[in-house]
C-alpha atoms as a PDB file:
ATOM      1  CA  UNK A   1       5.748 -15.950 -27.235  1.00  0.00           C
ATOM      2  CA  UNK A   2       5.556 -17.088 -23.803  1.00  0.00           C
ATOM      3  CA  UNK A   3       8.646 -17.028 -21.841  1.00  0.00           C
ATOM      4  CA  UNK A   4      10.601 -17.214 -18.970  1.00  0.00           C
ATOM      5  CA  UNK A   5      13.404 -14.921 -18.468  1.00  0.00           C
ATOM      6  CA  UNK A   6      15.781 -13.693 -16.045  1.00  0.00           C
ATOM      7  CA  UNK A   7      17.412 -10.293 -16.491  1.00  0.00           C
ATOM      8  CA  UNK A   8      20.308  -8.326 -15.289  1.00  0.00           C
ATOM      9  CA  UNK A   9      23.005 -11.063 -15.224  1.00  0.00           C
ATOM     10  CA  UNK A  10      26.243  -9.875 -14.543  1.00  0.00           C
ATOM     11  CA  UNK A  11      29.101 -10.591 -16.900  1.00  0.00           C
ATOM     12  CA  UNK A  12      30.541 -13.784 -14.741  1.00  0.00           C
ATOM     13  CA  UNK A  13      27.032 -15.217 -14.330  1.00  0.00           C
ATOM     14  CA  UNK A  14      26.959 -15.058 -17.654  1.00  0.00           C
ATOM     15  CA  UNK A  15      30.161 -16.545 -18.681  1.00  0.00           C
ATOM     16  CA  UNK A  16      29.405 -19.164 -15.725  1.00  0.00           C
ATOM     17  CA  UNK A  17      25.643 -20.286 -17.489  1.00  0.00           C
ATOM     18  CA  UNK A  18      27.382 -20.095 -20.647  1.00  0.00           C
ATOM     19  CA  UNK A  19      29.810 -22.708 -19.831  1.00  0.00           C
ATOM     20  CA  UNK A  20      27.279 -25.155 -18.130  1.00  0.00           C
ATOM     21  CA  UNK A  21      25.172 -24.875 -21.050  1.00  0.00           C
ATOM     22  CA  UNK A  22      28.128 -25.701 -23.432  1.00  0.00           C
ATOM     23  CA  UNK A  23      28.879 -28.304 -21.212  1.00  0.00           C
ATOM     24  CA  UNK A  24      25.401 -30.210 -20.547  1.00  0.00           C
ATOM     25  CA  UNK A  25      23.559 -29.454 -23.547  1.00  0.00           C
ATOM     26  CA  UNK A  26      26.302 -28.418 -26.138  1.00  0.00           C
ATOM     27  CA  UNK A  27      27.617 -25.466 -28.689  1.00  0.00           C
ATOM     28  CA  UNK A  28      24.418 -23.437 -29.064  1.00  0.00           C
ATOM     29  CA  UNK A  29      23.085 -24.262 -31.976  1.00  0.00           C
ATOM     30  CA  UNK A  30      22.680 -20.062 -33.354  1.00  0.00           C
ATOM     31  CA  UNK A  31      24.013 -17.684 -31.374  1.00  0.00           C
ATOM     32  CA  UNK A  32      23.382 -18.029 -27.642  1.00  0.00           C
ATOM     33  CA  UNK A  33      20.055 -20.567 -28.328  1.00  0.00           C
ATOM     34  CA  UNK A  34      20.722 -24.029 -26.627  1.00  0.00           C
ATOM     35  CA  UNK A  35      17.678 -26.857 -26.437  1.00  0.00           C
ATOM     36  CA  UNK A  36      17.171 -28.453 -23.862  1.00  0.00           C
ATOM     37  CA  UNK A  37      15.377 -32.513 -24.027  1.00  0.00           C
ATOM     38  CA  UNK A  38      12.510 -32.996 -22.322  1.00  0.00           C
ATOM     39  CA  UNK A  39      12.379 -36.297 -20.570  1.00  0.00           C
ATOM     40  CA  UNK A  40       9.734 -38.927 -22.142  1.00  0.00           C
ATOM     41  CA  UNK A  41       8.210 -39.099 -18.881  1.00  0.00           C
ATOM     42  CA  UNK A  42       6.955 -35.404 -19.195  1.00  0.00           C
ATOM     43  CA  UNK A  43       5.995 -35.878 -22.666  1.00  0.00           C
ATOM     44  CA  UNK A  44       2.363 -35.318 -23.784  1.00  0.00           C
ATOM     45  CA  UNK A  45       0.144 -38.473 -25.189  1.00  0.00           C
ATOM     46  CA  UNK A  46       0.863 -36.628 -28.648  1.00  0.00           C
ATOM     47  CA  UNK A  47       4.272 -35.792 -28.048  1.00  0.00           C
ATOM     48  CA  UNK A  48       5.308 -39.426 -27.089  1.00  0.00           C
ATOM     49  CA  UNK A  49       3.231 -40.770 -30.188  1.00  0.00           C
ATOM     50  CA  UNK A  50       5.168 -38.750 -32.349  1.00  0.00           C
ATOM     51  CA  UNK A  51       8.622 -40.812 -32.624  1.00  0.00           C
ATOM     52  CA  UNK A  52       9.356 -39.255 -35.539  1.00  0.00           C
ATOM     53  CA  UNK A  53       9.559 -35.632 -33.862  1.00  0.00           C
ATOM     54  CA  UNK A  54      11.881 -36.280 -30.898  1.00  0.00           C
ATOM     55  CA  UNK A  55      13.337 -35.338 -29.151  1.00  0.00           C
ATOM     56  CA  UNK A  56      10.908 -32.202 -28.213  1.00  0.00           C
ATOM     57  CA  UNK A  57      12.545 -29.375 -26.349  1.00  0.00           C
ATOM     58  CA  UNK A  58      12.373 -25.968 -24.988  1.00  0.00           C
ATOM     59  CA  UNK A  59      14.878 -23.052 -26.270  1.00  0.00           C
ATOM     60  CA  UNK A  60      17.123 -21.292 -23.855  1.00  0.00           C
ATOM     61  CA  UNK A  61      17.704 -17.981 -25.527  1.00  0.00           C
ATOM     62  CA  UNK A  62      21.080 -16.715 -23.210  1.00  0.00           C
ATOM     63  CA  UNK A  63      22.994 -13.118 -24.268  1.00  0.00           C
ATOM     64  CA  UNK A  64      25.293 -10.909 -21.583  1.00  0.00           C
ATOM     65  CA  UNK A  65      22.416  -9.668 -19.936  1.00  0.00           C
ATOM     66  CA  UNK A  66      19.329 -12.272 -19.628  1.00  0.00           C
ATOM     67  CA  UNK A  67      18.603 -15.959 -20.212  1.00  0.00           C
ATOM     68  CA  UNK A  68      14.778 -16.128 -21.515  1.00  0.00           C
ATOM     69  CA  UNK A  69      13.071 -19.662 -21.751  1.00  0.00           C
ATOM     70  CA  UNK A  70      11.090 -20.283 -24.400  1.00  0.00           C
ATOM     71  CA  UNK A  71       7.906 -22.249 -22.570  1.00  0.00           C
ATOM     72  CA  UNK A  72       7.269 -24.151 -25.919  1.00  0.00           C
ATOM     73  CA  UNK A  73       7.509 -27.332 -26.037  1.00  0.00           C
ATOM     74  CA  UNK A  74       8.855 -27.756 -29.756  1.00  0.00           C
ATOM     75  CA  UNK A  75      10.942 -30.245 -32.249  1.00  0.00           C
ATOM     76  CA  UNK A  76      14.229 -29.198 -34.376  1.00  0.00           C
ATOM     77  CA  UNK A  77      12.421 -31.358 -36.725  1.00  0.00           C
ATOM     78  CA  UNK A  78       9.695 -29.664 -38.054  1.00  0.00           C
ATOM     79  CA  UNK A  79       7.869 -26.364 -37.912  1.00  0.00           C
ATOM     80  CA  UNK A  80       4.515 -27.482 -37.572  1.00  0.00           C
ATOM     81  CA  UNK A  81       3.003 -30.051 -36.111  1.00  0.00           C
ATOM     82  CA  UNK A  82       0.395 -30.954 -33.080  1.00  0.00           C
ATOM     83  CA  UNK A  83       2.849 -32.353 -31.009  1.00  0.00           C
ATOM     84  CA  UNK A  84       4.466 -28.257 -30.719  1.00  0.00           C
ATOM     85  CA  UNK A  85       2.677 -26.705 -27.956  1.00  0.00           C
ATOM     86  CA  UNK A  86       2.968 -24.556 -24.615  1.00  0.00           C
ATOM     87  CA  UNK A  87       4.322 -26.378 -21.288  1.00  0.00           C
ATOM     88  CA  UNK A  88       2.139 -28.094 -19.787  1.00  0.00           C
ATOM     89  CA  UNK A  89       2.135 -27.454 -15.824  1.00  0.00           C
ATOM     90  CA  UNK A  90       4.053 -30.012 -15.224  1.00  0.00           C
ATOM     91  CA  UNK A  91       6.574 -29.257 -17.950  1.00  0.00           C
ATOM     92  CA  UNK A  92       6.676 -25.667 -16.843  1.00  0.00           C
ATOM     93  CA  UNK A  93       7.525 -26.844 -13.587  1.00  0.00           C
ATOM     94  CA  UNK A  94      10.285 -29.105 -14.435  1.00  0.00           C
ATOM     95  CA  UNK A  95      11.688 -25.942 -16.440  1.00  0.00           C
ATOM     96  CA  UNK A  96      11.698 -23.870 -13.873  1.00  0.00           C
ATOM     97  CA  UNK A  97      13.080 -26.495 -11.699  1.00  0.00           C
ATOM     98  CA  UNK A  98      15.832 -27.322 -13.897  1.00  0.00           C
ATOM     99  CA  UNK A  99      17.070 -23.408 -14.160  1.00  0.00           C
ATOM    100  CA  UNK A 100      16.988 -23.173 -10.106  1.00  0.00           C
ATOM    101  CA  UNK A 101      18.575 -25.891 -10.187  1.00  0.00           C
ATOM    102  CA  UNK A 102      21.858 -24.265 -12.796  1.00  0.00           C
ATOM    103  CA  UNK A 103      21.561 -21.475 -10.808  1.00  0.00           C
ATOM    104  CA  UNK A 104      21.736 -23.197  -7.365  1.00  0.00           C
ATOM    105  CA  UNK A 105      24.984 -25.041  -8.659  1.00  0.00           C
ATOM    106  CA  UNK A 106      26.470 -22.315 -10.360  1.00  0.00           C
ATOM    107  CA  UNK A 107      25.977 -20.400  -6.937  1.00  0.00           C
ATOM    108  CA  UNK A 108      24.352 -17.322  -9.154  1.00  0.00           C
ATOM    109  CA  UNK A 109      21.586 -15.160  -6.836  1.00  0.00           C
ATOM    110  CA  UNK A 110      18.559 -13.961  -8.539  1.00  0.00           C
END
């Protein structure tokens, strides 16, 4: 699996991106996984064709000592389908904008 993670949090960062997560994107849904919605504008041709499988998301896998970011681009609907894939650039760059960004407001130095 492709990811992108960020490792050696200390404990408050930790508590801190647990809190905005709980917060912006709710409870995670198993222990420490949250989704995250892409936007429709960042949605493939496929993606936005399939109604059915919105919304499509990425996984933010957070425990005590790293956050890792799943960079595919999945439903909570099914399993299988084409619309799953990897990021494409630009939704890779929109993740990766959107956890500076957490970080940036939660003040937490990488």
């Amino acid at each position: 699996m492709k990811q992108y993670v960020i490792d050696e949090l200390r404990s408050a960062d930790y508590q801190a991106l647990k809190n905005y997560l709980d917060e912006h994107y709710g409870q995670a849904a198993l222990k420490g996984i949250y989704w995250i919605p892409l936007a429709a504008k960042l949605l493939t041709a496929v993606q936005q064709a399939h109604r059915e499988c919105q919304p499509h998301c990425v996984a933010i896998d957070l425990d005590p000592n790293r956050m890792a970011c799943e960079l595919l681009v999945r439903t909570q609907n099914r399993v299988r389908c084409d619309c799953i894939g990897y990021a494409t650039e630009e939704q890779f760059s929109w993740l990766i904008a959107l956890i500076d960004d957490i970080f940036n407001r939660l003040k937490i130095i990488t």
